[in-house]
Each structure stands twice: as C-alpha cells, then as structure tokens.
PDB file of N, CA and C in Angstrom:
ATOM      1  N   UNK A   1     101.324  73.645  91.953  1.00  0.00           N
ATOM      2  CA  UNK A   1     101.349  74.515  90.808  1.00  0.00           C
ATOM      3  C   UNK A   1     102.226  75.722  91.142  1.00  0.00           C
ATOM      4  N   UNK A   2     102.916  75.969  89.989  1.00  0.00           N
ATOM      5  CA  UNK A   2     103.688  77.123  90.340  1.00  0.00           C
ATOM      6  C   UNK A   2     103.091  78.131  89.100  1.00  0.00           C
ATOM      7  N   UNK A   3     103.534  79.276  90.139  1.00  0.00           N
ATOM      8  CA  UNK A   3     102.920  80.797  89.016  1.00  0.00           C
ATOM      9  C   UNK A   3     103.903  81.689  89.250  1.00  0.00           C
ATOM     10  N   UNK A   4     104.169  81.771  87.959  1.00  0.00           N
ATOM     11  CA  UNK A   4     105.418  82.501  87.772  1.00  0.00           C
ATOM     12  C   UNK A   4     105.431  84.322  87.490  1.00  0.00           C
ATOM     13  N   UNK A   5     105.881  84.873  88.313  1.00  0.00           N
ATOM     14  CA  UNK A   5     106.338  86.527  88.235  1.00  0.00           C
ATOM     15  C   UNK A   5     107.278  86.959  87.473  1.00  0.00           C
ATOM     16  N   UNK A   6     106.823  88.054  86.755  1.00  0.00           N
ATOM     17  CA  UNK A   6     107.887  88.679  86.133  1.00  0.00           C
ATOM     18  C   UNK A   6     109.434  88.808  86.844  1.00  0.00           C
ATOM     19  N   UNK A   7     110.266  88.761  86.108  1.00  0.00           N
ATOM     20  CA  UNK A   7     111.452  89.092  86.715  1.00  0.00           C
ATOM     21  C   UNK A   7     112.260  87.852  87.958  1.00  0.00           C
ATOM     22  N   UNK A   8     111.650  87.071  87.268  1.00  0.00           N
ATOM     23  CA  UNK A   8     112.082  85.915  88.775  1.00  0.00           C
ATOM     24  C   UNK A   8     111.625  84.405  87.348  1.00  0.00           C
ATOM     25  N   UNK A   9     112.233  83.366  87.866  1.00  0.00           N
ATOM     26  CA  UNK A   9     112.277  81.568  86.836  1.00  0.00           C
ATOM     27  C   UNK A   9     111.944  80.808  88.718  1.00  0.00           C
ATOM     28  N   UNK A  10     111.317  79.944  88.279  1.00  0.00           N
ATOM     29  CA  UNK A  10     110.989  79.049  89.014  1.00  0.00           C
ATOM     30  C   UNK A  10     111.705  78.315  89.848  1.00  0.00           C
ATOM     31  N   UNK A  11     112.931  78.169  90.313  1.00  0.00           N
ATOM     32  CA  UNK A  11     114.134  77.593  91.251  1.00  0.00           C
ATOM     33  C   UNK A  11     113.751  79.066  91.919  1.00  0.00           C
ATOM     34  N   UNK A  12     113.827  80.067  91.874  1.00  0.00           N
ATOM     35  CA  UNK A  12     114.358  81.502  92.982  1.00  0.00           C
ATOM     36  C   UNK A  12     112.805  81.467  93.689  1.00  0.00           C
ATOM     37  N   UNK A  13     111.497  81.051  93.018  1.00  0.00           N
ATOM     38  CA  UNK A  13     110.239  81.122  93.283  1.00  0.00           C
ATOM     39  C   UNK A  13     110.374  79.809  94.906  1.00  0.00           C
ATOM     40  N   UNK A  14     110.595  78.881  93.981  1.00  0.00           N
ATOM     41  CA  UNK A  14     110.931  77.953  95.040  1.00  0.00           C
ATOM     42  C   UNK A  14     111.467  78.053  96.043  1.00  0.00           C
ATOM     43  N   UNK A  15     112.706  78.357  95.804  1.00  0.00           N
ATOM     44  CA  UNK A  15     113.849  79.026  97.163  1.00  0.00           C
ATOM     45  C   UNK A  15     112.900  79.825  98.239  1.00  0.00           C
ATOM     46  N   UNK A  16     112.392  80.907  97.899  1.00  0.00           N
ATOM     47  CA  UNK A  16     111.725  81.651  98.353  1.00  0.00           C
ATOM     48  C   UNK A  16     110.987  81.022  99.227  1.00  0.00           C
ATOM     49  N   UNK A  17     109.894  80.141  98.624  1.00  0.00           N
ATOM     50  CA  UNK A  17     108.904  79.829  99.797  1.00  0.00           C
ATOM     51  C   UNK A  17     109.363  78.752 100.362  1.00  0.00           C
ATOM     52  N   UNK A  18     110.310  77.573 100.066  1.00  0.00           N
ATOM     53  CA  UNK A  18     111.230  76.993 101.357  1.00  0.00           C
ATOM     54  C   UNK A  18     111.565  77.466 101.836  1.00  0.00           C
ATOM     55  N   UNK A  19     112.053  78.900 101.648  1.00  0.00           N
ATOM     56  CA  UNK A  19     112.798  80.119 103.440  1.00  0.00           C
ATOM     57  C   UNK A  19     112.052  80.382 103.631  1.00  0.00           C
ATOM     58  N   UNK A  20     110.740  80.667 103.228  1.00  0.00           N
ATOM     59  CA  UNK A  20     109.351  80.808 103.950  1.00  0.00           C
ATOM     60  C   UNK A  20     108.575  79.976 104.961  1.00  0.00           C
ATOM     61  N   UNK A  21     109.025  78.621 104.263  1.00  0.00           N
ATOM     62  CA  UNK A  21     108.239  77.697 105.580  1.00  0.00           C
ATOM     63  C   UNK A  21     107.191  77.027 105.058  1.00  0.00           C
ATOM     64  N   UNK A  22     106.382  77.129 103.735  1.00  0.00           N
ATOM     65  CA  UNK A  22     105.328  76.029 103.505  1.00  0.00           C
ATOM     66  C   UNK A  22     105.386  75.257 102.574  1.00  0.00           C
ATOM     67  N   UNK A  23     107.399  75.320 101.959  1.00  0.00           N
ATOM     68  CA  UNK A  23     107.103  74.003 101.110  1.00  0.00           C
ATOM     69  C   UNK A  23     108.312  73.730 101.570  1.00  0.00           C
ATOM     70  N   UNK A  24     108.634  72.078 102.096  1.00  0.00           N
ATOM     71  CA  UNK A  24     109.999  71.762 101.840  1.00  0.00           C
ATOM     72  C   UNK A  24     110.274  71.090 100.747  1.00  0.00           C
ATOM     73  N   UNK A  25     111.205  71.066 100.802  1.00  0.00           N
ATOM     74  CA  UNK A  25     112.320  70.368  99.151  1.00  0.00           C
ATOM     75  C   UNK A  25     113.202  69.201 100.083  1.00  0.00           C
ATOM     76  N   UNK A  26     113.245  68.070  99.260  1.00  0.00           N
ATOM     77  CA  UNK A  26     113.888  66.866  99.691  1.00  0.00           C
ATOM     78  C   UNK A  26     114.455  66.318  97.997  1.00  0.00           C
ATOM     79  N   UNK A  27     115.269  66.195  97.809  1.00  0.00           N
ATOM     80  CA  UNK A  27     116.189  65.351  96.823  1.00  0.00           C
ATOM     81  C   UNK A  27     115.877  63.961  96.977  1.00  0.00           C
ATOM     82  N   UNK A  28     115.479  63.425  95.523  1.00  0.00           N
ATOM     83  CA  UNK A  28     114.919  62.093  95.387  1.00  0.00           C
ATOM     84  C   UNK A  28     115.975  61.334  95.574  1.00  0.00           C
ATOM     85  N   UNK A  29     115.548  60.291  96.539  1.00  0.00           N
ATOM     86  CA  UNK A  29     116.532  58.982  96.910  1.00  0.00           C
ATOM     87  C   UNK A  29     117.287  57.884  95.953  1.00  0.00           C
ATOM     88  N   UNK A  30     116.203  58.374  94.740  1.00  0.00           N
ATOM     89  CA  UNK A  30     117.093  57.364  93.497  1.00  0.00           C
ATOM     90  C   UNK A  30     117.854  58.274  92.614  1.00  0.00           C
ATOM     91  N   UNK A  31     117.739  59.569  92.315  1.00  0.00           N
ATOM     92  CA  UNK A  31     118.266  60.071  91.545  1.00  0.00           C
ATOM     93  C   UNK A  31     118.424  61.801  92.175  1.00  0.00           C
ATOM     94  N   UNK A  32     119.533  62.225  92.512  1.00  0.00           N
ATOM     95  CA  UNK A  32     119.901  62.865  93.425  1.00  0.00           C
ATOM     96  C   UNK A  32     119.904  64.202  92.258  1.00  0.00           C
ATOM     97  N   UNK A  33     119.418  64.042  90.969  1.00  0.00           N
ATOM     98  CA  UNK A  33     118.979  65.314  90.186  1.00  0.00           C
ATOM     99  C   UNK A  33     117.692  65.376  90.404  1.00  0.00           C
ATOM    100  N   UNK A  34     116.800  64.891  90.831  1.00  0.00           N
ATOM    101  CA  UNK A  34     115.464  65.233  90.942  1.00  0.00           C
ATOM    102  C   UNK A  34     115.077  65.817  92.182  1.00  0.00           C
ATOM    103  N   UNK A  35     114.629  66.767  92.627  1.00  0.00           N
ATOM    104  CA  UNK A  35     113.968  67.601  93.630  1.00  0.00           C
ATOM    105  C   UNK A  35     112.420  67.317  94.018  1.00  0.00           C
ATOM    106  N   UNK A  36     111.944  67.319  95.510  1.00  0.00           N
ATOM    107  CA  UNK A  36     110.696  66.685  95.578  1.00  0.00           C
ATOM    108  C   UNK A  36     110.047  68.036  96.105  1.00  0.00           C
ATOM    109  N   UNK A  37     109.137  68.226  96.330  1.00  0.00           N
ATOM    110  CA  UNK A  37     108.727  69.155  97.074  1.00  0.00           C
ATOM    111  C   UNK A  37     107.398  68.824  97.674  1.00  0.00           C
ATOM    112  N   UNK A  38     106.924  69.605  98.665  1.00  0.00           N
ATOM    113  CA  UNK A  38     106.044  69.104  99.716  1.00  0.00           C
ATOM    114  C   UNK A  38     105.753  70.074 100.500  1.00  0.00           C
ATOM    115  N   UNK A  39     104.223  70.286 100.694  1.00  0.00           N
ATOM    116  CA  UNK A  39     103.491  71.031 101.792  1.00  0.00           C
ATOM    117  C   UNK A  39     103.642  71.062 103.356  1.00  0.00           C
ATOM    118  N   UNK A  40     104.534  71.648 103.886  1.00  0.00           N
ATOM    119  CA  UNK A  40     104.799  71.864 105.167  1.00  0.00           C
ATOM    120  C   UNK A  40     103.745  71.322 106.046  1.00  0.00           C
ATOM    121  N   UNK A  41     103.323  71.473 107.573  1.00  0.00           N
ATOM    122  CA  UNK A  41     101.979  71.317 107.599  1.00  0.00           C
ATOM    123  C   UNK A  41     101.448  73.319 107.920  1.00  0.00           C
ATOM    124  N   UNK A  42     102.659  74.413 107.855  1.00  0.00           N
ATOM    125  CA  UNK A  42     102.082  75.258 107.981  1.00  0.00           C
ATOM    126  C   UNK A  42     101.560  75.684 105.843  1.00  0.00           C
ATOM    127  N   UNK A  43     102.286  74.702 104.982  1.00  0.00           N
ATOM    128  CA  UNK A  43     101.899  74.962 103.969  1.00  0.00           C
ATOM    129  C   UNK A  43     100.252  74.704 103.630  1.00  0.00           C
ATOM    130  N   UNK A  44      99.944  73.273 104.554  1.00  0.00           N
ATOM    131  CA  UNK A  44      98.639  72.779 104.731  1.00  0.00           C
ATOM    132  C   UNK A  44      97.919  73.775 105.075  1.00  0.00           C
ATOM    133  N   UNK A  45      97.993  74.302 105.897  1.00  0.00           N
ATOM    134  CA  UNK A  45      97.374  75.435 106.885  1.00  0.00           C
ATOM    135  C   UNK A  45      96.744  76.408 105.817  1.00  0.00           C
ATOM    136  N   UNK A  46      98.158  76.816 105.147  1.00  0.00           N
ATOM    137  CA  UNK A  46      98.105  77.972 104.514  1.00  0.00           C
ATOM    138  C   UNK A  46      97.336  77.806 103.125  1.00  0.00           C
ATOM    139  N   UNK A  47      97.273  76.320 102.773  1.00  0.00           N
ATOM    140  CA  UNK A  47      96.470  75.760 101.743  1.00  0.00           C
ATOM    141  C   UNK A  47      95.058  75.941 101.988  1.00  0.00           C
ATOM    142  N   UNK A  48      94.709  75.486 102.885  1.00  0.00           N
ATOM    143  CA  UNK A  48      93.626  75.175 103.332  1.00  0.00           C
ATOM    144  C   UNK A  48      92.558  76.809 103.745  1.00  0.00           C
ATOM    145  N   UNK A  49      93.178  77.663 104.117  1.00  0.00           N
ATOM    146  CA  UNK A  49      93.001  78.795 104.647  1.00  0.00           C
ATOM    147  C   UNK A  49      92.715  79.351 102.733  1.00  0.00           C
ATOM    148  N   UNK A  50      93.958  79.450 101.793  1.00  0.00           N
ATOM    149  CA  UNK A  50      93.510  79.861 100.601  1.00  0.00           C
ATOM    150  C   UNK A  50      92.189  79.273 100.027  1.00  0.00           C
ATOM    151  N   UNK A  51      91.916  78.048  99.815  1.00  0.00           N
ATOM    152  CA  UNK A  51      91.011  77.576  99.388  1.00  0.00           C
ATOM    153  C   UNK A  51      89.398  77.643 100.444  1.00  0.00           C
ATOM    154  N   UNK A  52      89.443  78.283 101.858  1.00  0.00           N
ATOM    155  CA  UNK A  52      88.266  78.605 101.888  1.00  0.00           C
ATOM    156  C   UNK A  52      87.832  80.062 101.556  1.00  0.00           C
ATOM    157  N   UNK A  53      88.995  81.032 101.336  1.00  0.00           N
ATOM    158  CA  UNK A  53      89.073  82.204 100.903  1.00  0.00           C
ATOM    159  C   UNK A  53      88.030  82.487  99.703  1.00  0.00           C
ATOM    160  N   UNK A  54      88.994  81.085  98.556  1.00  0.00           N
ATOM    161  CA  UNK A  54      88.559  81.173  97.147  1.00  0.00           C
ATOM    162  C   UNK A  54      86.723  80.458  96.994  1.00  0.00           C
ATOM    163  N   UNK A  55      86.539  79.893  98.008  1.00  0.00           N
ATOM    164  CA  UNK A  55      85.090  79.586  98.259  1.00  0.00           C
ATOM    165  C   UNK A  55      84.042  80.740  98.665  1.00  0.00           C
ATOM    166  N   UNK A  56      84.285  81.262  99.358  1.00  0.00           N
ATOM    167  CA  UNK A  56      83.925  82.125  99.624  1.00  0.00           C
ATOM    168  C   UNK A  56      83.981  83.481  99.050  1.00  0.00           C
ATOM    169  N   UNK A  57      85.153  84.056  98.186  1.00  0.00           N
ATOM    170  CA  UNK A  57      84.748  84.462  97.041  1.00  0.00           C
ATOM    171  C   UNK A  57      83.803  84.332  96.045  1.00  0.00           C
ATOM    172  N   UNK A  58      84.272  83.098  95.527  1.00  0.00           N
ATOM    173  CA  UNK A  58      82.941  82.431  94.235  1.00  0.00           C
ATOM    174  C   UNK A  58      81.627  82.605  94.788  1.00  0.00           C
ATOM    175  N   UNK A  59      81.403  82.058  96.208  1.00  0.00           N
ATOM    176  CA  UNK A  59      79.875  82.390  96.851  1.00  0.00           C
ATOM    177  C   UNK A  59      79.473  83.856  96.727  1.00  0.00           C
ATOM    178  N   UNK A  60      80.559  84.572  97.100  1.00  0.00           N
ATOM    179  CA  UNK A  60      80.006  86.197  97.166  1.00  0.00           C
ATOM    180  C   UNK A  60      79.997  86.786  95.825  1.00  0.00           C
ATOM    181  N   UNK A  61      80.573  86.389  94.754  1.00  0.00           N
ATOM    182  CA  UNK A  61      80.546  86.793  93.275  1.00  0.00           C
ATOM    183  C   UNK A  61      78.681  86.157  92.393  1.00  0.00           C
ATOM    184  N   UNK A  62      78.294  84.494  92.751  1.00  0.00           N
ATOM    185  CA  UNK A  62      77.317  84.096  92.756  1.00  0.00           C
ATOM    186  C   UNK A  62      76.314  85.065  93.315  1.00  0.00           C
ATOM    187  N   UNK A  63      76.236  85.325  94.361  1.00  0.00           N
ATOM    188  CA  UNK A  63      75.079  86.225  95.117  1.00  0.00           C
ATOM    189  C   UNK A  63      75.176  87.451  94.383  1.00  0.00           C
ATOM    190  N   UNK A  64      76.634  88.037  94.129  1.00  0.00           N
ATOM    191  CA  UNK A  64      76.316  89.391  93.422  1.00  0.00           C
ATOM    192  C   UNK A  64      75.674  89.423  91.757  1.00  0.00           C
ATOM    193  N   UNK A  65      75.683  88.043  91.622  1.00  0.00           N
ATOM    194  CA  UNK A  65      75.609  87.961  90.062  1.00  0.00           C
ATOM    195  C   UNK A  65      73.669  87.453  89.950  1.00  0.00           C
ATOM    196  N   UNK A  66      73.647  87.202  91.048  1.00  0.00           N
ATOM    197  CA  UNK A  66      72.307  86.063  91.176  1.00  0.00           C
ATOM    198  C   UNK A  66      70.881  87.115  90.541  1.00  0.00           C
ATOM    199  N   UNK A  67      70.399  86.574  89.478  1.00  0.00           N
ATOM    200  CA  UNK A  67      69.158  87.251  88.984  1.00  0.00           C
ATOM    201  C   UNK A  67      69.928  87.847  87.476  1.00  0.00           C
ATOM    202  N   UNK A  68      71.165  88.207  87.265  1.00  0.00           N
ATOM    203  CA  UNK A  68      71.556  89.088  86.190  1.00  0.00           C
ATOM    204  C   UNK A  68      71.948  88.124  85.056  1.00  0.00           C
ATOM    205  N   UNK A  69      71.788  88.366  83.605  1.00  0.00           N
ATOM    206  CA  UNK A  69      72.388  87.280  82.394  1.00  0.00           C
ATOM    207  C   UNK A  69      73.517  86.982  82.223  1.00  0.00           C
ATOM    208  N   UNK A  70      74.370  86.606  83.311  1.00  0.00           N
ATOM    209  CA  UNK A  70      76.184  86.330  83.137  1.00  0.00           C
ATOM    210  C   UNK A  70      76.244  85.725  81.677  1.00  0.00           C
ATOM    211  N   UNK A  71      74.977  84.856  81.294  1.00  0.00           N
ATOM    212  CA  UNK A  71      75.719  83.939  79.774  1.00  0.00           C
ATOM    213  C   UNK A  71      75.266  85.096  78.596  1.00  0.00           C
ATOM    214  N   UNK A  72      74.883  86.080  78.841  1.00  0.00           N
ATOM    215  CA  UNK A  72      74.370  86.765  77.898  1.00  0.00           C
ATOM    216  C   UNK A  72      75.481  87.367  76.672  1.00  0.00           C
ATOM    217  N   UNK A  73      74.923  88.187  75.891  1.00  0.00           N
ATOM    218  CA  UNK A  73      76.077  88.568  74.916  1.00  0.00           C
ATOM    219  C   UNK A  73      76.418  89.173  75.173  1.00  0.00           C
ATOM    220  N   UNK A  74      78.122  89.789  75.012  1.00  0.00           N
ATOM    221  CA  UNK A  74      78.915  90.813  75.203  1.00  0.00           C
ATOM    222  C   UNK A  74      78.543  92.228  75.197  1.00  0.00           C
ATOM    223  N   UNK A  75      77.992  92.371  74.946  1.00  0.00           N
ATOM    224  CA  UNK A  75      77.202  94.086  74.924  1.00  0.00           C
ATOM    225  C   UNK A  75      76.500  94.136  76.123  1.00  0.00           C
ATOM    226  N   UNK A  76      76.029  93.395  76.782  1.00  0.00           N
ATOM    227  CA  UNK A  76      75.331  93.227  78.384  1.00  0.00           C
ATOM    228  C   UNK A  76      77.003  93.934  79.064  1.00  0.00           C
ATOM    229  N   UNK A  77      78.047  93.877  78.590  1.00  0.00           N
ATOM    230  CA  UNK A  77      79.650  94.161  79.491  1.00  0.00           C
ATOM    231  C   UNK A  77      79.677  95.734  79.297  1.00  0.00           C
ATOM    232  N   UNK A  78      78.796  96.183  77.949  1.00  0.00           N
ATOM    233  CA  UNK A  78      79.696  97.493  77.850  1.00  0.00           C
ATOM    234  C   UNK A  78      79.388  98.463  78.245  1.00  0.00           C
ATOM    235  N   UNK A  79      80.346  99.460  78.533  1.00  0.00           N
ATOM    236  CA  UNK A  79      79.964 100.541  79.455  1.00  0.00           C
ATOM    237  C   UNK A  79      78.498 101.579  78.848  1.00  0.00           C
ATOM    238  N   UNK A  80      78.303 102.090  80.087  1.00  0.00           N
ATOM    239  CA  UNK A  80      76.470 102.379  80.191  1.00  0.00           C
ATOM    240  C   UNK A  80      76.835 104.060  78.948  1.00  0.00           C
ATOM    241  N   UNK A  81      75.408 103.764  78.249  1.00  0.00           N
ATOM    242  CA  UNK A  81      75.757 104.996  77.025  1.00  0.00           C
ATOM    243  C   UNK A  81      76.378 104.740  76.034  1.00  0.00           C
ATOM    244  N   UNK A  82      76.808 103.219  75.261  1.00  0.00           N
ATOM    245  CA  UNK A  82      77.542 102.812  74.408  1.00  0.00           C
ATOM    246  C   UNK A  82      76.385 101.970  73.578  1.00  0.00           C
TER     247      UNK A  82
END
C-alpha cells in the first residue's frame, strides 16, 4: 500500500524508499512497462517491527478504553461543560 504526501505522486514516493533499502523494484520480464516491487528482507524487518508497534498500540488504546461506552452517542465526545 502506498500513502501518499502532499507535495510528492507516487513514482518519487517509490524512488525514495528503493534508495532507502526496504523495497526493491524489478521490471516485469514480460512486459518491460510494468514495475514489480518487493519487500527487501530489511523491508520485512521493518514490516514486521511496524505491525508489532500497531499491536501494541490497539492493546494499549483497549486497556485505556476498557470499562468506558466507546459505542455510546456522540455527546459522551464532547468537551466537559457543554
């Protein structure tokens, strides 16, 4: 998945993190307009490292939320004195 920043299109995004090191780019063998791309194994790394991050977030957001009405109605959001 790519996520795109202001001020930058998706080829310069790319570029970027192939000079970075966790994705390479290989040109498809049948059709030399198509571009492949692929997780380094420091992209793995770096995959793998994000996604226990994002686990461990959600766990610590759960615990902070645990006991309170998250499904409740919008007025449970609004600021205190309103």
């Amino acid at each position: 998945m790519l996520i795109g920043e202001s001020g930058t299109n998706p080829s310069r995004l790319v570029e970027r993190v192939v000079v970075a090191g966790p994705v390479e780019r290989r040109t498809d063998a049948e059709d030399r307009r198509h571009l492949q791309l692929g997780l380094t194994p420091e992209g793995r790394r770096l995959a793998a490292a994000a996604a226990e991050i994002e686990e461990l977030l959600y766990t610590s957001m759960d615990a902070a939320c645990e006991g309170l009405d998250t499904d409740g109605p919008e007025r449970d959001m609004a600021p205190a004195g309103t």
